[in-house]
Protein backbone atom coordinates (compact mmCIF):
# COMPACT_ATOMS: atom_id res chain seq x y z
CA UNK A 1 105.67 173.47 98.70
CA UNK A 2 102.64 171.86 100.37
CA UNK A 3 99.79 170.31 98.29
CA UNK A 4 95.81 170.11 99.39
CA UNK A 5 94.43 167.39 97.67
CA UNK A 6 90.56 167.77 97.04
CA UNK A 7 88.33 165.21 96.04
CA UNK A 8 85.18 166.20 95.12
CA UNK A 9 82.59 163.12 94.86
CA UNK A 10 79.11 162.36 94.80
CA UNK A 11 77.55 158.65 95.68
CA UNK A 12 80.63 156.26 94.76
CA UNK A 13 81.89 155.50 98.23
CA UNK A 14 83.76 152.70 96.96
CA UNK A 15 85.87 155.13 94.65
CA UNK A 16 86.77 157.33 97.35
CA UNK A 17 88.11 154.29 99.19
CA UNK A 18 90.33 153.65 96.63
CA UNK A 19 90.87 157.44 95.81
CA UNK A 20 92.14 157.22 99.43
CA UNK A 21 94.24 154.60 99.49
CA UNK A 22 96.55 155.93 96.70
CA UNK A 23 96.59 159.52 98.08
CA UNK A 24 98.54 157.58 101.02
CA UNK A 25 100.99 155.75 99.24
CA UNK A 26 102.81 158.75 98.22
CA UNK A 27 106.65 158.71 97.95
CA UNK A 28 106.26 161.96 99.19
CA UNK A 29 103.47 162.38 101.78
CA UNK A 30 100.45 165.06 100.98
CA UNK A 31 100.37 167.74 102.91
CA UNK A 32 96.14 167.76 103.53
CA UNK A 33 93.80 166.14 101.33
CA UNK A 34 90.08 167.50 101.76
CA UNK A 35 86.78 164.81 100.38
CA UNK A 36 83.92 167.18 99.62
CA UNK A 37 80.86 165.03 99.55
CA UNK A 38 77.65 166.48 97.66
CA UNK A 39 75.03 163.73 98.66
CA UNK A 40 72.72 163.58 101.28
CA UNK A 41 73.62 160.53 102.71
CA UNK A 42 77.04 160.99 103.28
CA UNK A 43 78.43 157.27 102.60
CA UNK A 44 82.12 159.17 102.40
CA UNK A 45 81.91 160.23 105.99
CA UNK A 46 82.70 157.29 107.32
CA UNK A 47 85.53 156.32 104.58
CA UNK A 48 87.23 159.63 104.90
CA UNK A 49 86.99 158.98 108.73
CA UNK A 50 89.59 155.68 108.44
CA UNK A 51 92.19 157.64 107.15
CA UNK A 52 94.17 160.35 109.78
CA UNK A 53 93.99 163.54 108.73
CA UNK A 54 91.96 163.67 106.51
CA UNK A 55 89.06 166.18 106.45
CA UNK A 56 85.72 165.56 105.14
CA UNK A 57 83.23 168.61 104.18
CA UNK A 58 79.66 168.04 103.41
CA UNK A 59 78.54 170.42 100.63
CA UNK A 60 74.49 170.59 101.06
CA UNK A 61 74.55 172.23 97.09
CA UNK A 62 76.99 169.61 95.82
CA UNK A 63 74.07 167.57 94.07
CA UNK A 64 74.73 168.31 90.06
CA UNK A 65 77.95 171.22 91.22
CA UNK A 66 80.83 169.48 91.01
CA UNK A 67 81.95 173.20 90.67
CA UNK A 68 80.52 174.53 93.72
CA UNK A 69 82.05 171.82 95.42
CA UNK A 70 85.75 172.36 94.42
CA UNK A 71 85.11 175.87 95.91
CA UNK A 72 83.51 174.64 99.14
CA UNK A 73 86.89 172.16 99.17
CA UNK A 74 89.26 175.49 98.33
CA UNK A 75 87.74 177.65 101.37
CA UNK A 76 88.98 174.65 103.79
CA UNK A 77 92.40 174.42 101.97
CA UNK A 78 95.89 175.22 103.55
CA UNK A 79 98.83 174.41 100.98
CA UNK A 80 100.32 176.25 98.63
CA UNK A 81 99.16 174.58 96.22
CA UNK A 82 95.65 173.65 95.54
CA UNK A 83 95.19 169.82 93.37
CA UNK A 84 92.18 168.46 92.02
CA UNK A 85 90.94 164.71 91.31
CA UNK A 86 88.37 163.13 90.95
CA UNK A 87 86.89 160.58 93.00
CA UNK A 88 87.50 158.23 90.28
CA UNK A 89 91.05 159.06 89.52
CA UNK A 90 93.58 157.41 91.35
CA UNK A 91 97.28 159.08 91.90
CA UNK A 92 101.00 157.17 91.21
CA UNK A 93 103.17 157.14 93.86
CA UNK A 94 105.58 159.97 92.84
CA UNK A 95 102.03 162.35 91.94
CA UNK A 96 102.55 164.52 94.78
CA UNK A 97 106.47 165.16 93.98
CA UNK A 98 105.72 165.78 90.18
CA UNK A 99 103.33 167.83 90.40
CA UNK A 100 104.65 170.66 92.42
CA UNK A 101 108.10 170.44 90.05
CA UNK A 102 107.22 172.98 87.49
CA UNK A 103 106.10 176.06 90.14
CA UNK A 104 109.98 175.95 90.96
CA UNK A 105 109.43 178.70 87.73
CA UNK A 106 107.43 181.60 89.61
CA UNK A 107 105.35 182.48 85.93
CA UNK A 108 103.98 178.77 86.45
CA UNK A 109 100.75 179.53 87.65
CA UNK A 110 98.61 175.76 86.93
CA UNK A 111 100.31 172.31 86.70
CA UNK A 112 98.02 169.22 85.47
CA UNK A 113 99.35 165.63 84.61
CA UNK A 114 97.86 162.68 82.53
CA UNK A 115 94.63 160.98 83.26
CA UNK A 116 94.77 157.22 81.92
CA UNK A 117 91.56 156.55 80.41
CA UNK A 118 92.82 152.61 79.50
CA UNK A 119 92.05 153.68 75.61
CA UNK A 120 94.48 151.66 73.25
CA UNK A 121 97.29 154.39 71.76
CA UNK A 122 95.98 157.27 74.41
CA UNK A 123 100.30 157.40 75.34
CA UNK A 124 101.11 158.50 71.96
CA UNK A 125 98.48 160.66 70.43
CA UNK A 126 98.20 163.85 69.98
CA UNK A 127 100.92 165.48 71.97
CA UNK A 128 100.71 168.19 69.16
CA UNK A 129 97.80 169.24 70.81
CA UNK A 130 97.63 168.22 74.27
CA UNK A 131 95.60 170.82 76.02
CA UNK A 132 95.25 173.38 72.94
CA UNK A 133 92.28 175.61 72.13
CA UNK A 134 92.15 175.37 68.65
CA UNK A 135 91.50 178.38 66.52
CA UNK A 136 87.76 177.02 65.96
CA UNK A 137 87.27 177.50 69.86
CA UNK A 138 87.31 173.76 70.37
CA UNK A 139 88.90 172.41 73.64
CA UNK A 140 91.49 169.51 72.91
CA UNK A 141 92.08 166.94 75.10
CA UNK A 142 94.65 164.32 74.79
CA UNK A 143 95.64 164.16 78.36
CA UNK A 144 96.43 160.40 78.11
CA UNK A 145 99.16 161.03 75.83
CA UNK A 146 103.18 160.60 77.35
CA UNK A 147 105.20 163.98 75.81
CA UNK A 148 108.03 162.94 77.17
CA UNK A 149 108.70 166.21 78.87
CA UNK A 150 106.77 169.23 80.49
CA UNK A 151 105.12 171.19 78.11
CA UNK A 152 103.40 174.25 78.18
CA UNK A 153 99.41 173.73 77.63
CA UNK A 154 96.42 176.54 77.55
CA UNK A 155 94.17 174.12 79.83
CA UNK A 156 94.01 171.15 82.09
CA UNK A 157 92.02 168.55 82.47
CA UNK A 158 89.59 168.02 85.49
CA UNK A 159 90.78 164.69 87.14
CA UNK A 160 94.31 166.12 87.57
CA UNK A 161 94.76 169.49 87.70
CA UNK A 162 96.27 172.22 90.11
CA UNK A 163 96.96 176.04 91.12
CA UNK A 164 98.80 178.22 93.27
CA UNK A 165 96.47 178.86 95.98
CA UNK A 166 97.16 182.84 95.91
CA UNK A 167 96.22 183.01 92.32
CA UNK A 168 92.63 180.98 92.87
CA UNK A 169 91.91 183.54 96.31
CA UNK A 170 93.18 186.47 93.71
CA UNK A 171 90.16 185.28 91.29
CA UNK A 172 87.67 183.99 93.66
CA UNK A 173 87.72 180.90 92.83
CA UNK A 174 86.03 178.62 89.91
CA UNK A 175 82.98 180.25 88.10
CA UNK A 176 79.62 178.20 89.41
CA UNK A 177 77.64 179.13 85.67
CA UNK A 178 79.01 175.62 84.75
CA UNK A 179 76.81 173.28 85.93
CA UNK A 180 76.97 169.50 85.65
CA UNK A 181 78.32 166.13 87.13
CA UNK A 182 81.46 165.75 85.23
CA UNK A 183 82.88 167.43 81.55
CA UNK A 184 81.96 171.23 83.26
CA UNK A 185 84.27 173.12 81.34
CA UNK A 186 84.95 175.44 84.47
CA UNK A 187 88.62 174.13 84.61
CA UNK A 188 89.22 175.37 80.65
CA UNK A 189 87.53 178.78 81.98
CA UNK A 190 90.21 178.93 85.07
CA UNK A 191 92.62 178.30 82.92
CA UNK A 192 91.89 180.91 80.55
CA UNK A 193 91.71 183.67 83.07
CA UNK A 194 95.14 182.71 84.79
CA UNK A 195 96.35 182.97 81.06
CA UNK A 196 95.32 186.40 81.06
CA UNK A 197 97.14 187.28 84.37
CA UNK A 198 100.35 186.39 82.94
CA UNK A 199 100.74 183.00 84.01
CA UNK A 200 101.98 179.93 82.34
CA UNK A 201 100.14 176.50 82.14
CA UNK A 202 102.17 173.62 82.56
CA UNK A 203 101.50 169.96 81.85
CA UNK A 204 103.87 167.67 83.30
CA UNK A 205 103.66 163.93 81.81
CA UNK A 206 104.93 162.00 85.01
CA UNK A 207 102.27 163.68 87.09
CA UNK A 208 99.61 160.52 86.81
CA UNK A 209 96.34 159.76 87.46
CA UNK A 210 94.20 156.12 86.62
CA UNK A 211 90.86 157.78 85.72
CA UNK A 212 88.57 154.71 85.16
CA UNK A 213 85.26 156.17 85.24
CA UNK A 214 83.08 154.79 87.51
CA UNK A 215 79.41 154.21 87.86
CA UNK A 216 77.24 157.35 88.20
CA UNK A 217 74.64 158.14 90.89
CA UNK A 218 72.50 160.16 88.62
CA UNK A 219 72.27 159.02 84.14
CA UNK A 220 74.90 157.70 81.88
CA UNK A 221 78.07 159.48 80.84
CA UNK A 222 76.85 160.09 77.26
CA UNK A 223 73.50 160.41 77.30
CA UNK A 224 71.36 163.01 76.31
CA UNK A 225 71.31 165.07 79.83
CA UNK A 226 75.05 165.12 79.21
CA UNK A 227 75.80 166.08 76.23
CA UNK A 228 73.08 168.84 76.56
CA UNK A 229 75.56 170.21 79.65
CA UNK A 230 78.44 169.82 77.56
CA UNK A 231 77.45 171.52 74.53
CA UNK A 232 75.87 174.34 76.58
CA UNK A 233 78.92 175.11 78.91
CA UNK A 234 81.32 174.65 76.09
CA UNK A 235 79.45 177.34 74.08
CA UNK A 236 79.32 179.24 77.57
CA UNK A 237 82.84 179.25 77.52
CA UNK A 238 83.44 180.41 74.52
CA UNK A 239 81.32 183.54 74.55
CA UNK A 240 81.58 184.16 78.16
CA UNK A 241 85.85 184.31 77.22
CA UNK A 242 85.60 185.88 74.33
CA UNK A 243 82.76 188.05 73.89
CA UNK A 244 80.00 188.91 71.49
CA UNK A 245 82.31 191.30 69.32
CA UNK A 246 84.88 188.95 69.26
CA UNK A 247 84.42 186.92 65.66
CA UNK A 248 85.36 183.54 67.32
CA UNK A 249 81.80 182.73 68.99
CA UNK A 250 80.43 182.91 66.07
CA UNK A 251 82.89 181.03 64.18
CA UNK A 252 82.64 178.31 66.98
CA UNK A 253 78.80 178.09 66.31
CA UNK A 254 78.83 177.95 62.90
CA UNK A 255 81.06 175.09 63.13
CA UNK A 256 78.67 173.58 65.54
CA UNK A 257 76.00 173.94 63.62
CA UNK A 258 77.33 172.20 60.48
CA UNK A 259 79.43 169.30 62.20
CA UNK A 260 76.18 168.50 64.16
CA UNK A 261 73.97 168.71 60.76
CA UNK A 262 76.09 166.58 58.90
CA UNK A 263 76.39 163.78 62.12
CA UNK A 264 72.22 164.19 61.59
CA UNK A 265 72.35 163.67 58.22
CA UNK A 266 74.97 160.77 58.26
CA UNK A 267 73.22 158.96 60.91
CA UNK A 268 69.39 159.88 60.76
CA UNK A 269 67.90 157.23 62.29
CA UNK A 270 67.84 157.70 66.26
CA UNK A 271 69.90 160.94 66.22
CA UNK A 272 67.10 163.37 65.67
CA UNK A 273 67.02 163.67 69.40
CA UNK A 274 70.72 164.05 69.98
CA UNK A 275 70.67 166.66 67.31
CA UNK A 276 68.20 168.70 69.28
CA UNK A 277 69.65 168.43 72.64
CA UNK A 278 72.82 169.43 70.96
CA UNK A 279 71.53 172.56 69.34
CA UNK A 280 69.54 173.54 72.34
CA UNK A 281 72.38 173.23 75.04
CA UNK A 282 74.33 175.46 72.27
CA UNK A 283 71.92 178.47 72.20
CA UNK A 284 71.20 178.01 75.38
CA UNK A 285 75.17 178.50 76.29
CA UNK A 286 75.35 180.72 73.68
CA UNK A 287 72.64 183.03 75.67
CA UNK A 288 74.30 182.58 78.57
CA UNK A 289 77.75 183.26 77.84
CA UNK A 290 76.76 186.54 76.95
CA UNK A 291 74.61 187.42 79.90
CA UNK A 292 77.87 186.54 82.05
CA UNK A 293 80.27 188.75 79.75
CA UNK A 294 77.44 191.70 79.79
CA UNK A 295 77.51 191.02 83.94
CA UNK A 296 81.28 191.25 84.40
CA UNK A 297 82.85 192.40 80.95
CA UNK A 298 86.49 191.39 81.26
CA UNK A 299 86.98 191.15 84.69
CA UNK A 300 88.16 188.56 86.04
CA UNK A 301 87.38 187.73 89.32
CA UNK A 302 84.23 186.42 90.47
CA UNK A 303 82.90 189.31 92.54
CA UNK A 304 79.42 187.05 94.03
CA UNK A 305 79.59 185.94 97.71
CA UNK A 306 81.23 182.56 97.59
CA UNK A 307 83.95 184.82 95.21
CA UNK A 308 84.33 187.12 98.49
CA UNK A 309 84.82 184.35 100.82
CA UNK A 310 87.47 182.65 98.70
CA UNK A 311 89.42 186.17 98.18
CA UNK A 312 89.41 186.76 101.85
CA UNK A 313 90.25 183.30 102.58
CA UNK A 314 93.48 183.48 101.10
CA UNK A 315 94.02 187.52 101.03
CA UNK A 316 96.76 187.25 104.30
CA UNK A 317 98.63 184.14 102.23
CA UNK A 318 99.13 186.44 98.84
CA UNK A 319 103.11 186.49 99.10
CA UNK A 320 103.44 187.93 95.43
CA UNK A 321 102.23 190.11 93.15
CA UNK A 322 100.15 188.94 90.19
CA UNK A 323 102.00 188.85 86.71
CA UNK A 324 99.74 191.54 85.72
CA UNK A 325 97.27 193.67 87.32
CA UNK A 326 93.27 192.67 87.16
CA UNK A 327 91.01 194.90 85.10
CA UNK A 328 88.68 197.13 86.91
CA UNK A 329 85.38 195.52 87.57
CA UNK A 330 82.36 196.57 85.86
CA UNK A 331 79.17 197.84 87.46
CA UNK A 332 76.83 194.60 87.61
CA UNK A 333 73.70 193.63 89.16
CA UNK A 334 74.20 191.52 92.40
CA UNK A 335 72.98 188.28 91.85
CA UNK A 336 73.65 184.87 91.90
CA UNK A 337 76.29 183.25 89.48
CA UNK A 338 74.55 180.38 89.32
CA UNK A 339 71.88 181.69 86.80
């Protein structure tokens, strides 16, 4: 199987460089590796340029879409498989031979691998729940963890995640209603809709990336701008997935509600502010979760124009069938998906 590597990034030249330099080292050499650069100045250009074959595409939208920009990077892909890091996440030598192992089983539809976060303890915790959505519609994480063994998962993580190339053209892609620089929540949504084609999600432990976080161009990981995004494109997810009949959305708020009340209450002082850029990035998901579900209902493919371009991109390499046939689209208003 051949892998495209893409490496979306956005101001940290000095990442890429390194980013680079491991994707070369392979054991087993990549078969293309793609750096989709979302800032104006394009200090990757001449990085990407040092290293043969590689192919650098400027995304003029990228600024605050990671998500666009892993699409822009898919329409320029030509492997079979289609891997994502980020420019701060830096591949072991064997990562391109592990993480093609488990699509040997045809049902294996995604494939994702640890990201080392250098937290004391990440290698053994929670490989109970490695990449679970809990019945509370919280995403788990634990991708640091060693399980010893491939595992099935329901979701992958960002920084080190892949597909089968047919299955992303069959669904058009990533879904661009998850804005942000980093914690987008459009891999969990990917994830959820190759679920629902029949697909297993598979999380192989020896399939490594170092993901040391490097310096932003734009705020701090953690601040308030963030965790508004991540609160609002969590709650997105959930009621975009689900639906508004569905009782999990509202279970999911509820619980957001109180844990968020009782962090307010516990720690008054300074996190008045935090509490109200949490609530509002969770109504404000909340809303638009179900705008997106009353737009498409349960189809899933994305059926705007970078959708198109992504299912004709890959329609002549569809070698298979899907594991089960997509749901009939419903009549929707043609706009943007970015709203």
């Amino acid at each position: 199987m051949k892998v495209s590597l893409i490496i979306v990034t956005l101001g940290r030249p000095l990442a890429v460089e390194r980013c680079l330099k491991q994707a070369h080292q392979q054991t087993e050499p990549i078969h293309q590796i793609i750096v989709v650069d979302g800032d104006d100045n394009e200090e990757a250009r001449p990085i990407a340029a040092r290293y043969p074959g590689v192919v650098y595409v400027r995304n003029p939208n990228g600024f605050g879409r990671m998500t666009g920009s892993r699409n822009v990077g898919l329409l320029h892909a030509t492997g079979d498989i289609i891997a994502y890091i980020d420019d701060d996440a830096y591949v072991h030598l064997d990562y391109n031979r592990e993480i093609i192992k488990p699509y040997a089983d045809p049902k294996v539809g995604a494939v994702g691998g640890r990201a080392l976060n250098g937290v004391p303890g990440e290698e053994v915790t929670g490989a109970d729940k490695v990449g679970r959505f809990s019945s509370s519609g919280n995403v788990e994480g634990y991708f640091g963890v060693d399980t010893g063994e491939i595992v099935e998962v329901d979701h992958l993580i960002g920084c080190n995640m892949s597909f089968r190339a047919d299955i992303l053209g069959e669904l058009g892609g990533f879904h661009e209603y998850y804005p942000g620089f980093c914690s987008t929540y459009e891999e969990a949504d990917l994830c959820m809709r190759i679920k629902k084609l029949g697909y297993r999600i598979m999380f192989n432990p020896k399939a490594v990336v170092d993901h040391e976080g490097a310096p932003r161009k734009v705020g701090k990981r953690f601040d308030a701008p963030y965790f508004f995004r991540v609160t609002r494109n969590h709650s997105t997810l959930v009621m975009r997935n689900n639906g508004p009949l569905n009782p999990l959305p509202w279970k999911f708020l509820a619980m957001m509600i109180g844990t968020q009340t009782l962090k307010l209450a516990r720690k008054l002082a300074g996190e008045t502010s935090r509490w109200a850029t949490g609530q509002a990035g969770l109504w404000v998901g909340f809303g638009g979760g179900i705008y997106q579900y009353w737009r498409q209902g349960r189809d899933l493919r994305r059926r705007d124009e970078m959708g198109r371009k992504i299912m004709a991109r890959f329609a002549k390499n569809t070698t298979r069938p899907a594991a089960e046939p997509l749901p009939a689209p419903r009549p929707q208003p043609a706009t943007s998906e970015t709203s």
